[in-house]
N, C-alpha and C. Protein backbone atom coordinates (compact mmCIF):
# COMPACT_ATOMS: atom_id res chain seq x y z
N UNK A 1 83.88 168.83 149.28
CA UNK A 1 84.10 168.04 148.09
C UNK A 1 85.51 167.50 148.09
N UNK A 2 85.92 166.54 147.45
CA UNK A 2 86.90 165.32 147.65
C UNK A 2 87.41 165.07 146.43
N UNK A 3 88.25 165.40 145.63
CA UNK A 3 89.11 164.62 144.35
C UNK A 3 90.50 164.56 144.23
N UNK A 4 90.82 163.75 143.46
CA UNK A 4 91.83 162.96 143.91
C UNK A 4 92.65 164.04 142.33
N UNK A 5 93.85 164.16 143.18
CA UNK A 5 94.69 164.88 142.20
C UNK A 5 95.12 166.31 142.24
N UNK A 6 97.17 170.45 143.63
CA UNK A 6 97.67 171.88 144.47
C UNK A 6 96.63 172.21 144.94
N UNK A 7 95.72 170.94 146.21
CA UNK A 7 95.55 172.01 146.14
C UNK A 7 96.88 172.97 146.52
N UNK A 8 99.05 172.69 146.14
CA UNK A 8 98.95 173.09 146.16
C UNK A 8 99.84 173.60 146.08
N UNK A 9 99.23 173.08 147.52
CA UNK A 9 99.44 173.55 148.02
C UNK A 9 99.58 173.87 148.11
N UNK A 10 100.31 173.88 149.09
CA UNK A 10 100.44 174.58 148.79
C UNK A 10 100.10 175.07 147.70
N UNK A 11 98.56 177.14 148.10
CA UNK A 11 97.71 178.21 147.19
C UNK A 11 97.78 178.17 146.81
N UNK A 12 99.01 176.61 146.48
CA UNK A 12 98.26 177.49 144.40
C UNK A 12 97.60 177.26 144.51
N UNK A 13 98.27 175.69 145.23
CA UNK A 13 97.42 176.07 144.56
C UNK A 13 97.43 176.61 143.30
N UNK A 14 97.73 175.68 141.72
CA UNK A 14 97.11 176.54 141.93
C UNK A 14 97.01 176.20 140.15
N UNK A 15 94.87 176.01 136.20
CA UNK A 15 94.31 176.06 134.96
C UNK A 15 93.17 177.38 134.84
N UNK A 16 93.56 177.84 133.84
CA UNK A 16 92.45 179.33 134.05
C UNK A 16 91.21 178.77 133.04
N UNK A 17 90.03 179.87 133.74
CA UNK A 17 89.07 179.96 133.73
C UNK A 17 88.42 178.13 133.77
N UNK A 18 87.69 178.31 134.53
CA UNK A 18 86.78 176.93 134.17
C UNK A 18 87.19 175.61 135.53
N UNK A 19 88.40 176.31 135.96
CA UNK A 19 88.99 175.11 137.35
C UNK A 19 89.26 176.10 138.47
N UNK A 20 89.94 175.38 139.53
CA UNK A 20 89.93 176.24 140.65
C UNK A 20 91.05 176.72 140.83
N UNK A 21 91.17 176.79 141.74
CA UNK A 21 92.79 177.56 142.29
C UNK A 21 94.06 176.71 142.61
N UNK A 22 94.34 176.61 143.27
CA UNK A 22 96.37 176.11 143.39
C UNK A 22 95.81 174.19 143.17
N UNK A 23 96.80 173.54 143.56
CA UNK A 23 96.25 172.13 143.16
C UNK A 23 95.44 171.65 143.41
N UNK A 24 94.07 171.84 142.81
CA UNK A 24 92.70 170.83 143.45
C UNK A 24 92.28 170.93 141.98
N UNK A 25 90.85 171.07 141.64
CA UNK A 25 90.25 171.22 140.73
C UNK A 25 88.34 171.78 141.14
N UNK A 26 88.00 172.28 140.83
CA UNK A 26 86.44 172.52 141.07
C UNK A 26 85.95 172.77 139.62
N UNK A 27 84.49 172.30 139.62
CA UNK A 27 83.88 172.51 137.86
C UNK A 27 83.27 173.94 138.35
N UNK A 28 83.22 174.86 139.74
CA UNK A 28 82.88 176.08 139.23
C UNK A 28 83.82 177.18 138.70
N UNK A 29 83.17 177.65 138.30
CA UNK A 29 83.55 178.64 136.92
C UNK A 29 83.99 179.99 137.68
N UNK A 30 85.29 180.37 137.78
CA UNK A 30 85.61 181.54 138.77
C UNK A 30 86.61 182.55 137.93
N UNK A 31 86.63 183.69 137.85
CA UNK A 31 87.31 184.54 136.71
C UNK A 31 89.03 184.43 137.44
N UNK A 32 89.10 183.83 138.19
CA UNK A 32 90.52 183.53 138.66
C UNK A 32 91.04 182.36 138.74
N UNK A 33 90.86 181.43 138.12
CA UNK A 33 90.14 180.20 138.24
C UNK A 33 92.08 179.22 137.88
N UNK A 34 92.54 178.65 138.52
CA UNK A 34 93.71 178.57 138.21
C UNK A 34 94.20 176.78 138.61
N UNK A 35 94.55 176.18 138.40
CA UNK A 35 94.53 174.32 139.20
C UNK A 35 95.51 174.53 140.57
N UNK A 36 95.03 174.28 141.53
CA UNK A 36 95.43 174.44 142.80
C UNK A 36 96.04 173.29 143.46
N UNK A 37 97.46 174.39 144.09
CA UNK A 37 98.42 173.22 144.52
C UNK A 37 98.26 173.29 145.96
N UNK A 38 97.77 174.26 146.68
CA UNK A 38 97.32 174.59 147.93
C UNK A 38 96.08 176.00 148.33
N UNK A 39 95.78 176.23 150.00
CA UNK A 39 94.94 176.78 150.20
C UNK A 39 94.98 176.99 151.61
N UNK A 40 94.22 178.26 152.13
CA UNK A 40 93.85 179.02 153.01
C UNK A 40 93.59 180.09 153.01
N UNK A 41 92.31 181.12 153.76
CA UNK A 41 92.20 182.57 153.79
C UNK A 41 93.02 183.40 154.76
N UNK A 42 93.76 183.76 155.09
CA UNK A 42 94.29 184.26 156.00
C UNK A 42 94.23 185.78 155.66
N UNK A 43 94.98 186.52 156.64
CA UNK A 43 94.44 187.75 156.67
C UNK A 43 95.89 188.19 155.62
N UNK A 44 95.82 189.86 155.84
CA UNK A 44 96.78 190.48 154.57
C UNK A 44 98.25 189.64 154.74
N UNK A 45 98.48 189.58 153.70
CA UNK A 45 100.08 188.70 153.64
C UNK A 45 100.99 189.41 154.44
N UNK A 46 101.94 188.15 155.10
CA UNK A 46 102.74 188.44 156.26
C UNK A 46 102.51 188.54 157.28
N UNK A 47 100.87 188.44 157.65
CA UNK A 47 100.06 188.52 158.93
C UNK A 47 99.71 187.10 159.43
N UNK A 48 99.66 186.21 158.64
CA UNK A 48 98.99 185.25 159.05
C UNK A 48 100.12 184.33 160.27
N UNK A 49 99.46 183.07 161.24
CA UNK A 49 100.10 182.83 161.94
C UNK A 49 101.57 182.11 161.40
N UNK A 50 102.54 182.26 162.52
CA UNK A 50 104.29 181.71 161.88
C UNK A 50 104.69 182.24 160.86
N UNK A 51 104.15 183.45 160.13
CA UNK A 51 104.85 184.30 159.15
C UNK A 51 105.88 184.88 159.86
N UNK A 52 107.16 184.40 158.77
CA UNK A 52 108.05 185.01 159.52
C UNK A 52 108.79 186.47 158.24
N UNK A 53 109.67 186.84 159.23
CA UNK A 53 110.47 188.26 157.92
C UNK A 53 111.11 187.91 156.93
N UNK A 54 111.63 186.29 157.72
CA UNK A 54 112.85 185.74 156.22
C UNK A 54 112.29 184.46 156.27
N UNK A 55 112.49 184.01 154.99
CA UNK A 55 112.12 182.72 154.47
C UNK A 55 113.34 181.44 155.27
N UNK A 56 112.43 180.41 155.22
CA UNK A 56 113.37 179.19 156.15
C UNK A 56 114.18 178.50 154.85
N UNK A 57 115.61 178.03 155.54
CA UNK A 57 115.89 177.51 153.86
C UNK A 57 115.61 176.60 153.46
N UNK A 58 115.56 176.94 151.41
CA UNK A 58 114.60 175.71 150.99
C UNK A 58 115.51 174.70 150.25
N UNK A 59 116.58 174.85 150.96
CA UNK A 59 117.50 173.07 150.09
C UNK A 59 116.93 171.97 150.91
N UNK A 60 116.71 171.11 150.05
CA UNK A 60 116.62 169.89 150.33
C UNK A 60 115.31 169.98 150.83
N UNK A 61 114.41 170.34 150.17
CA UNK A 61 113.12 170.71 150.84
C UNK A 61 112.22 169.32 149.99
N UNK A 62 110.89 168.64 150.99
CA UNK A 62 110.50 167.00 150.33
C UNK A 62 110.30 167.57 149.33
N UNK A 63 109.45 168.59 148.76
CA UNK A 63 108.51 168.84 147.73
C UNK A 63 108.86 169.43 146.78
N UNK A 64 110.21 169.91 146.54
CA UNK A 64 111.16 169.57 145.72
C UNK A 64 111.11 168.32 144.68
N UNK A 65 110.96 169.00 143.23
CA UNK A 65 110.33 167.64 142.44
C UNK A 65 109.20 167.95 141.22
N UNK A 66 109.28 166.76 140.70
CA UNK A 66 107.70 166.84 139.37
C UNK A 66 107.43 166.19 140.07
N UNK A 67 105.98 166.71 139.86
CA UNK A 67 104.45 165.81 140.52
C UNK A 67 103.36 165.99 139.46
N UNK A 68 102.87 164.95 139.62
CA UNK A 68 101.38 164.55 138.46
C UNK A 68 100.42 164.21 139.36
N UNK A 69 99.44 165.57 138.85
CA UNK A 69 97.91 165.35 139.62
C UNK A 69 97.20 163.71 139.30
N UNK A 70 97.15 162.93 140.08
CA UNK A 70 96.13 162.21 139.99
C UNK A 70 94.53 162.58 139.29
N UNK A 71 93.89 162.30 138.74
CA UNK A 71 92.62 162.82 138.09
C UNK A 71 91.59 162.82 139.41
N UNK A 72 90.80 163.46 139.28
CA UNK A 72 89.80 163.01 140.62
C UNK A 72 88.58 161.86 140.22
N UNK A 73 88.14 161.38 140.94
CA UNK A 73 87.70 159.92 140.73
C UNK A 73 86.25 160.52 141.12
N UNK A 74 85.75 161.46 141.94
CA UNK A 74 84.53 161.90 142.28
C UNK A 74 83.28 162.38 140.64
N UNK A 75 82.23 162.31 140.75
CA UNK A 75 81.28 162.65 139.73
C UNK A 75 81.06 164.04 139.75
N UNK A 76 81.69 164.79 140.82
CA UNK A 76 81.87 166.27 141.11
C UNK A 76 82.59 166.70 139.76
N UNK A 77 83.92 166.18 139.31
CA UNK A 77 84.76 166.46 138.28
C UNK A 77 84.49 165.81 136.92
N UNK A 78 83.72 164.97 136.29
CA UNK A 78 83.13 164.52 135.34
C UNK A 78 83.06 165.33 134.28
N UNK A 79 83.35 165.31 132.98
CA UNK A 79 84.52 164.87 132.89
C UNK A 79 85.73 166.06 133.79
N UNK A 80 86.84 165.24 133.76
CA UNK A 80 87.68 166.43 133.80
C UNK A 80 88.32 167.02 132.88
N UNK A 81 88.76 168.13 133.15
CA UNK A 81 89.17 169.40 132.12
C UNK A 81 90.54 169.04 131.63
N UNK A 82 90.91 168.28 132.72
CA UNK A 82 92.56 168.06 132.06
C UNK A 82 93.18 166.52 131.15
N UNK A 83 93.88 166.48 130.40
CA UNK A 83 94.50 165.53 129.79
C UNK A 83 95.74 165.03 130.93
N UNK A 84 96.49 166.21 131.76
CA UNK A 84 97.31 166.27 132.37
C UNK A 84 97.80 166.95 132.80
N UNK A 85 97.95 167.18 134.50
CA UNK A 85 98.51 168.29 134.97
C UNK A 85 99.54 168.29 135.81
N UNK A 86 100.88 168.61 135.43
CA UNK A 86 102.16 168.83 135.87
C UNK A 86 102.85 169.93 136.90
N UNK A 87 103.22 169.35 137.79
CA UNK A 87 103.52 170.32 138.86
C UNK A 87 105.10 170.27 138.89
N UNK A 88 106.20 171.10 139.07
CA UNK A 88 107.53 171.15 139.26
C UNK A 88 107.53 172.64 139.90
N UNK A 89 108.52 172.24 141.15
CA UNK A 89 108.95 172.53 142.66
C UNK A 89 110.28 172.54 142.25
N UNK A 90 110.81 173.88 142.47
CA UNK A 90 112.39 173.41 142.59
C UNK A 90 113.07 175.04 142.77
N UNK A 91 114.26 174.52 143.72
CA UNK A 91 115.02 175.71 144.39
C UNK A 91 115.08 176.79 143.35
N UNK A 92 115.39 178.14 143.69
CA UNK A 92 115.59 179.27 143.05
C UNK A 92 116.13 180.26 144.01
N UNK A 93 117.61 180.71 143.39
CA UNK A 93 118.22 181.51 144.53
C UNK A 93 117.82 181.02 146.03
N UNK A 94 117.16 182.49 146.64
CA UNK A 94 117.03 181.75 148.02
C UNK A 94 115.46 181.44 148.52
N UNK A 95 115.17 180.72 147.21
CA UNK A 95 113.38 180.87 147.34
C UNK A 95 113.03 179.58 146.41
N UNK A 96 111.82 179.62 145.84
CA UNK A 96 111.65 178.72 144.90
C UNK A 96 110.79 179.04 143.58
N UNK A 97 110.69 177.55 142.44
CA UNK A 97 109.88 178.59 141.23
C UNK A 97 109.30 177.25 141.66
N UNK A 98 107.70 177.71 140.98
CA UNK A 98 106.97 176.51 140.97
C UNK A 98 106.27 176.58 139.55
N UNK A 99 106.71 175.48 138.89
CA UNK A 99 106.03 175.57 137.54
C UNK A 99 104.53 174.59 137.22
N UNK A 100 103.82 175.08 136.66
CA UNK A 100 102.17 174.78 136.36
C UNK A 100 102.33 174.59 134.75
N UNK A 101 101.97 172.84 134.53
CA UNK A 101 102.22 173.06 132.97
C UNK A 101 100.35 171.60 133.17
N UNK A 102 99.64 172.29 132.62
CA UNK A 102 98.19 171.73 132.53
C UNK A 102 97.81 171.77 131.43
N UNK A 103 97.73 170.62 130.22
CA UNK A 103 97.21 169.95 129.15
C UNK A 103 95.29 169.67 129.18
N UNK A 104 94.48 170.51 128.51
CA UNK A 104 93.53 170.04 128.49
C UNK A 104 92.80 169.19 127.56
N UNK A 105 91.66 168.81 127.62
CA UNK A 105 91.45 167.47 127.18
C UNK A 105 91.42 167.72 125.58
N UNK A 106 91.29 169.02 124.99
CA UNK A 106 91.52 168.34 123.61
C UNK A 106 92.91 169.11 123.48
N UNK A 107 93.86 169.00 124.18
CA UNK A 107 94.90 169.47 123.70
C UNK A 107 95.68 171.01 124.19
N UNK A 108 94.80 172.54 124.28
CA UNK A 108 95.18 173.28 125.12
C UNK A 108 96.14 173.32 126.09
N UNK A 109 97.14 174.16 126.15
CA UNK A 109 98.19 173.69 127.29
C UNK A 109 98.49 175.18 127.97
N UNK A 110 97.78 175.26 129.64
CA UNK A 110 98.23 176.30 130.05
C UNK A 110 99.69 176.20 130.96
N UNK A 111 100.31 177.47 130.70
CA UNK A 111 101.69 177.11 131.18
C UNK A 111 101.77 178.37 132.53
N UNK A 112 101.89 178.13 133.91
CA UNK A 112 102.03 179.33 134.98
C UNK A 112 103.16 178.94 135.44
N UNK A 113 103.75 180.36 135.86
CA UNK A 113 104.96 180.09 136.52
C UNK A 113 104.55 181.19 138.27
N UNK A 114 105.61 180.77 139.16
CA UNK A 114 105.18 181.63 140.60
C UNK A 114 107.19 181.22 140.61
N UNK A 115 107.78 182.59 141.21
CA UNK A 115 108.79 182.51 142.15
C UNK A 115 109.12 183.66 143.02
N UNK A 116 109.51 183.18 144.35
CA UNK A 116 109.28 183.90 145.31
C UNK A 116 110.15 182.94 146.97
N UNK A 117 109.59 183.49 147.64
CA UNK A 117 110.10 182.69 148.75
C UNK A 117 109.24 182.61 149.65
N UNK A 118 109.22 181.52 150.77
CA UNK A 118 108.37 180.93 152.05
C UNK A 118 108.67 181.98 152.99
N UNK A 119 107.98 183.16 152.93
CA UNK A 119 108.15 184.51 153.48
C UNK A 119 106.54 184.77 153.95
N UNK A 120 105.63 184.35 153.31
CA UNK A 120 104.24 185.07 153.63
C UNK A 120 104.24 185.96 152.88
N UNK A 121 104.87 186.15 151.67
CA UNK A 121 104.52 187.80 151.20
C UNK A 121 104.05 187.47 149.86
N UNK A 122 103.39 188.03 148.99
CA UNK A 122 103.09 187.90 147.78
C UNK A 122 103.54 188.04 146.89
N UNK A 123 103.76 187.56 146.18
CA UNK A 123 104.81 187.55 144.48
C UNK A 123 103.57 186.95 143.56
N UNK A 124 103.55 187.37 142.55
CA UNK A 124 102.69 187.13 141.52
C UNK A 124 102.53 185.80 140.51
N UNK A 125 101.87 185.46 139.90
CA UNK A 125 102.13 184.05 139.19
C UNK A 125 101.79 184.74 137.86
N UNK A 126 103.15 184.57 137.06
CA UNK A 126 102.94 184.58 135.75
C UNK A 126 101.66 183.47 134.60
N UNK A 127 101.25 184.38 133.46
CA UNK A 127 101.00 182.99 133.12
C UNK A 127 99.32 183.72 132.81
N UNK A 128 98.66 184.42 133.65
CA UNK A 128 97.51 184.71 133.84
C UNK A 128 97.26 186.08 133.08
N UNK A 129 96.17 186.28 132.71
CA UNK A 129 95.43 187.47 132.52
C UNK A 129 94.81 188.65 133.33
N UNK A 130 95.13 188.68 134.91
CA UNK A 130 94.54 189.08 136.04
C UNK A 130 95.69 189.20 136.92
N UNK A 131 95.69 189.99 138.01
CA UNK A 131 96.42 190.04 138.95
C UNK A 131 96.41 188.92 139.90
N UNK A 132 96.95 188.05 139.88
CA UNK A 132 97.41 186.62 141.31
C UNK A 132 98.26 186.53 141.42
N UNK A 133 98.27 187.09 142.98
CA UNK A 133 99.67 186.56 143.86
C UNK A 133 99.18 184.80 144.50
N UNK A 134 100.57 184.49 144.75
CA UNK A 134 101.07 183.34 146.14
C UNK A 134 101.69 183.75 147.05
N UNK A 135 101.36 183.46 148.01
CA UNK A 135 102.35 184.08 149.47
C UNK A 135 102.20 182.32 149.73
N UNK A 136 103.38 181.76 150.02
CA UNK A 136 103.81 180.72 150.51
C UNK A 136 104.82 180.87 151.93
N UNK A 137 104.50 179.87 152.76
CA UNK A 137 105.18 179.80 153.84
C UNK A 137 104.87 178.62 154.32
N UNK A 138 105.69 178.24 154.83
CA UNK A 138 106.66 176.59 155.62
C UNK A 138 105.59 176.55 157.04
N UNK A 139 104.85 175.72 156.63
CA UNK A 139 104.56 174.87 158.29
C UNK A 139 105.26 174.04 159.13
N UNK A 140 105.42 173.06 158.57
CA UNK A 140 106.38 172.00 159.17
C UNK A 140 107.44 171.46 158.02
N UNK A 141 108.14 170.67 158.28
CA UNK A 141 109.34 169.66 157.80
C UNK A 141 108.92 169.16 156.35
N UNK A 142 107.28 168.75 156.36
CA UNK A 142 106.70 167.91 155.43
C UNK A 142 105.59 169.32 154.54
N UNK A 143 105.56 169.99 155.34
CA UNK A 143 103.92 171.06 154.21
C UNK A 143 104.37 172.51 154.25
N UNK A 144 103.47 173.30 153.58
CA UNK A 144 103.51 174.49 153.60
C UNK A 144 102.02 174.93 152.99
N UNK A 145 101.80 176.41 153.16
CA UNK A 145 100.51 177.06 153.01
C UNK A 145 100.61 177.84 151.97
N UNK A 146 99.16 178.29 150.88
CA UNK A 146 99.89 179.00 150.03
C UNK A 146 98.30 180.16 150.20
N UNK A 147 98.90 181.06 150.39
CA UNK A 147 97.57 182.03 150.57
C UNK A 147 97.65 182.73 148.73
N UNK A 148 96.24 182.40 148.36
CA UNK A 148 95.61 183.18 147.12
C UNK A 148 95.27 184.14 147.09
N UNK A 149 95.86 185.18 146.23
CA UNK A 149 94.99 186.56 146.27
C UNK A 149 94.87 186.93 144.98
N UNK A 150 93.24 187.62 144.75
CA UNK A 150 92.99 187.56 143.24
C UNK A 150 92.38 189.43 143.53
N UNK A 151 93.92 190.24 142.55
CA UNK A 151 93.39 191.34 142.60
C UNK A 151 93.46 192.43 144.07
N UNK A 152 94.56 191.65 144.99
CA UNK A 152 94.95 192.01 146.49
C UNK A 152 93.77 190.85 147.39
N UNK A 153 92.49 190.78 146.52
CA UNK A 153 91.72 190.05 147.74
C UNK A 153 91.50 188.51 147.80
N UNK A 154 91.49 188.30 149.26
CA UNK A 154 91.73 186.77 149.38
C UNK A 154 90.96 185.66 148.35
N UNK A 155 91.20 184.90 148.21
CA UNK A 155 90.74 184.07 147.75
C UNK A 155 90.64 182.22 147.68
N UNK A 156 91.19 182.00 148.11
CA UNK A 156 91.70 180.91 148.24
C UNK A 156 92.85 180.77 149.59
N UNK A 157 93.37 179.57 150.19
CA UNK A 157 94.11 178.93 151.23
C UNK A 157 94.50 177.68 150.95
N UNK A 158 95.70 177.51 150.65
CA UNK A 158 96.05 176.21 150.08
C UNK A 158 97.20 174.77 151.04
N UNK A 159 97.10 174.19 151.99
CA UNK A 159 97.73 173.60 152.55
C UNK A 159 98.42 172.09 151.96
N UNK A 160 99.50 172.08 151.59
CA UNK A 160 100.14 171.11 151.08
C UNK A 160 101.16 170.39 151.47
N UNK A 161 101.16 168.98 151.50
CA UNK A 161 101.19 168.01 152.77
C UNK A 161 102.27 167.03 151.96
N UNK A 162 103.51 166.94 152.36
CA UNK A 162 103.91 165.67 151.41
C UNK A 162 103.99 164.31 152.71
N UNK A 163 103.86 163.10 152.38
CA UNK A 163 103.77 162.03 152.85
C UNK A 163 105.36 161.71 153.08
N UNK A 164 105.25 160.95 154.10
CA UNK A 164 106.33 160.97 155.08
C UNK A 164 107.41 159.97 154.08
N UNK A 165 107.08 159.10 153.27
CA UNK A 165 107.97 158.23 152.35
C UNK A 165 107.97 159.67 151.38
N UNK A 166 107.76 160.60 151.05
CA UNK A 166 108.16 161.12 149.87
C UNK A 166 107.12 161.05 148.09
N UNK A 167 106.67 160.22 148.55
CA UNK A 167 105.94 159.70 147.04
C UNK A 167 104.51 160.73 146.89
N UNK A 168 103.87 161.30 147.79
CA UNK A 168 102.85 161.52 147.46
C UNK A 168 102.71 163.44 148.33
N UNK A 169 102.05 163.91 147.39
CA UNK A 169 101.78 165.28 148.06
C UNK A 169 99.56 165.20 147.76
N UNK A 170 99.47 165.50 149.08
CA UNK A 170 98.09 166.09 148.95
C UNK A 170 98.20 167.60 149.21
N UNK A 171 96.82 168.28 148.54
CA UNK A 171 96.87 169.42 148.77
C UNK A 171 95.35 170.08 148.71
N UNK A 172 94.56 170.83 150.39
CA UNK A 172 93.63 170.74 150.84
C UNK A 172 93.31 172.26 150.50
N UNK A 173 92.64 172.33 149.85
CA UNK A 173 92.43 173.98 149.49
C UNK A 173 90.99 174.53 149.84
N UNK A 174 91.04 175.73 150.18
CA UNK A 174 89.42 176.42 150.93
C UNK A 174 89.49 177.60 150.15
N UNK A 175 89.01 177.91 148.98
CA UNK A 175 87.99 178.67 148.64
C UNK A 175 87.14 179.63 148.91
N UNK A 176 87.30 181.05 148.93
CA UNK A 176 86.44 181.88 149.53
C UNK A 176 85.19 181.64 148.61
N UNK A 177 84.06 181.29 149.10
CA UNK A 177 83.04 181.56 147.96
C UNK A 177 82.05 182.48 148.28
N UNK A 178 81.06 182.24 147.54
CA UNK A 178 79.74 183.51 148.17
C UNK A 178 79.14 183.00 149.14
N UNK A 179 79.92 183.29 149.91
CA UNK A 179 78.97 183.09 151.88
C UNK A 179 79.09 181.96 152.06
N UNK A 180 79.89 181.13 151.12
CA UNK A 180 80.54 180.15 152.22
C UNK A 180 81.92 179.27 151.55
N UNK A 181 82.51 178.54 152.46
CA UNK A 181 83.80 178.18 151.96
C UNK A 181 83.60 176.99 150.93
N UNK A 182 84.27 176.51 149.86
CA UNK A 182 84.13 175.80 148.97
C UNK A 182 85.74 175.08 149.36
N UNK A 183 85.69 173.58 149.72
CA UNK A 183 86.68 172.89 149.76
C UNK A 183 86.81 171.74 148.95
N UNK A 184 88.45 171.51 148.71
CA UNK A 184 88.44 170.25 147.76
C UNK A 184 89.81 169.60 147.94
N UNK A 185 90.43 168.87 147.46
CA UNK A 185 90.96 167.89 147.96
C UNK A 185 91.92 167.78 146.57
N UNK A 186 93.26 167.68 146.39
CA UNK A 186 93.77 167.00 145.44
C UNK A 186 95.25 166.59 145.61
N UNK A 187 95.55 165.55 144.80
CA UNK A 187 96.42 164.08 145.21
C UNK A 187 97.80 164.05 143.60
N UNK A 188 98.90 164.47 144.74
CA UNK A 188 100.11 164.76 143.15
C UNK A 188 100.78 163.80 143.27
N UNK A 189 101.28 162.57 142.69
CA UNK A 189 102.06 161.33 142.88
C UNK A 189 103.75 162.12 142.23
N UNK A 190 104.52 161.68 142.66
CA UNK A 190 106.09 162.45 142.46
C UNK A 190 106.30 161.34 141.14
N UNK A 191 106.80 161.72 140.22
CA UNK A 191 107.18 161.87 139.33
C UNK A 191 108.57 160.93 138.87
């Protein structure tokens, strides 16, 4: 599935109950259910591949920034849940906070916060009713991965991609579902 507008990426990835995980959006209904800024399953945090012990540094990092989900344009998301959903990226000590501020359509406003560092390890996202971590870590120059865990167990994989001018972050998120992977697609224009 395809809509326009964490997954994430970067895991988040990542609106409760009723949407999906880090920046994407899905209309199924998941008790961890969070707007997704990224995605991937990987194995226990700190294991997965290029996890490293210390985080790479994050000054001057692209994705650094407010970003606004694009809405998704697919009949998959009909209507959508949100009025508006706000993403802000920005340094913290030697790591980063990523703030989740998602307006729903009659008004509702969930507010998550995640800080931590591009370590692979898990730090928790405020904001929720349930135990969710993010383990984020640096792929390249331009993305990073954000592994979901709901309750220690995987859940989500969030890969988030910023475009080489700067203007645009996608973010490709995979979904553990029941016996099979649930993928989606969402598109943050910078702010």
């Amino acid at each position: 599935m395809t809509s326009s507008g964490s997954s994430l990426l970067l895991a988040i990835a990542l609106a409760v109950a009723g949407q999906s995980l880090v920046l994407g959006s899905s209309s199924l209904v998941r008790p961890w259910s969070v707007v997704r800024p990224w995605s991937f399953i990987l194995g226990p945090a700190g294991q997965g591949p290029g996890t490293t012990d210390h985080a790479p540094s994050t000054k001057d990092q692209p994705w650094f920034g407010t970003w606004q989900q694009v809405p998704p344009e697919t009949k998959w998301f009909n209507p959508w849940s949100y009025q508006k959903v706000t993403l802000r990226i920005e340094p913290q000590d030697d790591g980063l906070r990523v703030v989740y501020d998602m307006v729903r359509r009659r008004g509702g406003i969930t507010h998550m916060e995640w800080s931590g560092r591009l370590d692979g390890r898990d730090y928790p996202v405020q904001g929720v009713d349930y135990v969710l971590t993010n383990a984020y870590r640096q792929v390249s120059d331009r993305s990073y991965q954000i592994d979901v865990r709901v309750d220690g167990r995987a859940a989500a994989v969030a890969t988030a991609v910023v475009s080489a001018d700067g203007s645009r972050m996608t973010v490709d998120t995979v979904e553990a579902g029941r016996g099979k992977a649930i993928k989606t697609t969402a598109v943050y224009l910078r702010k």
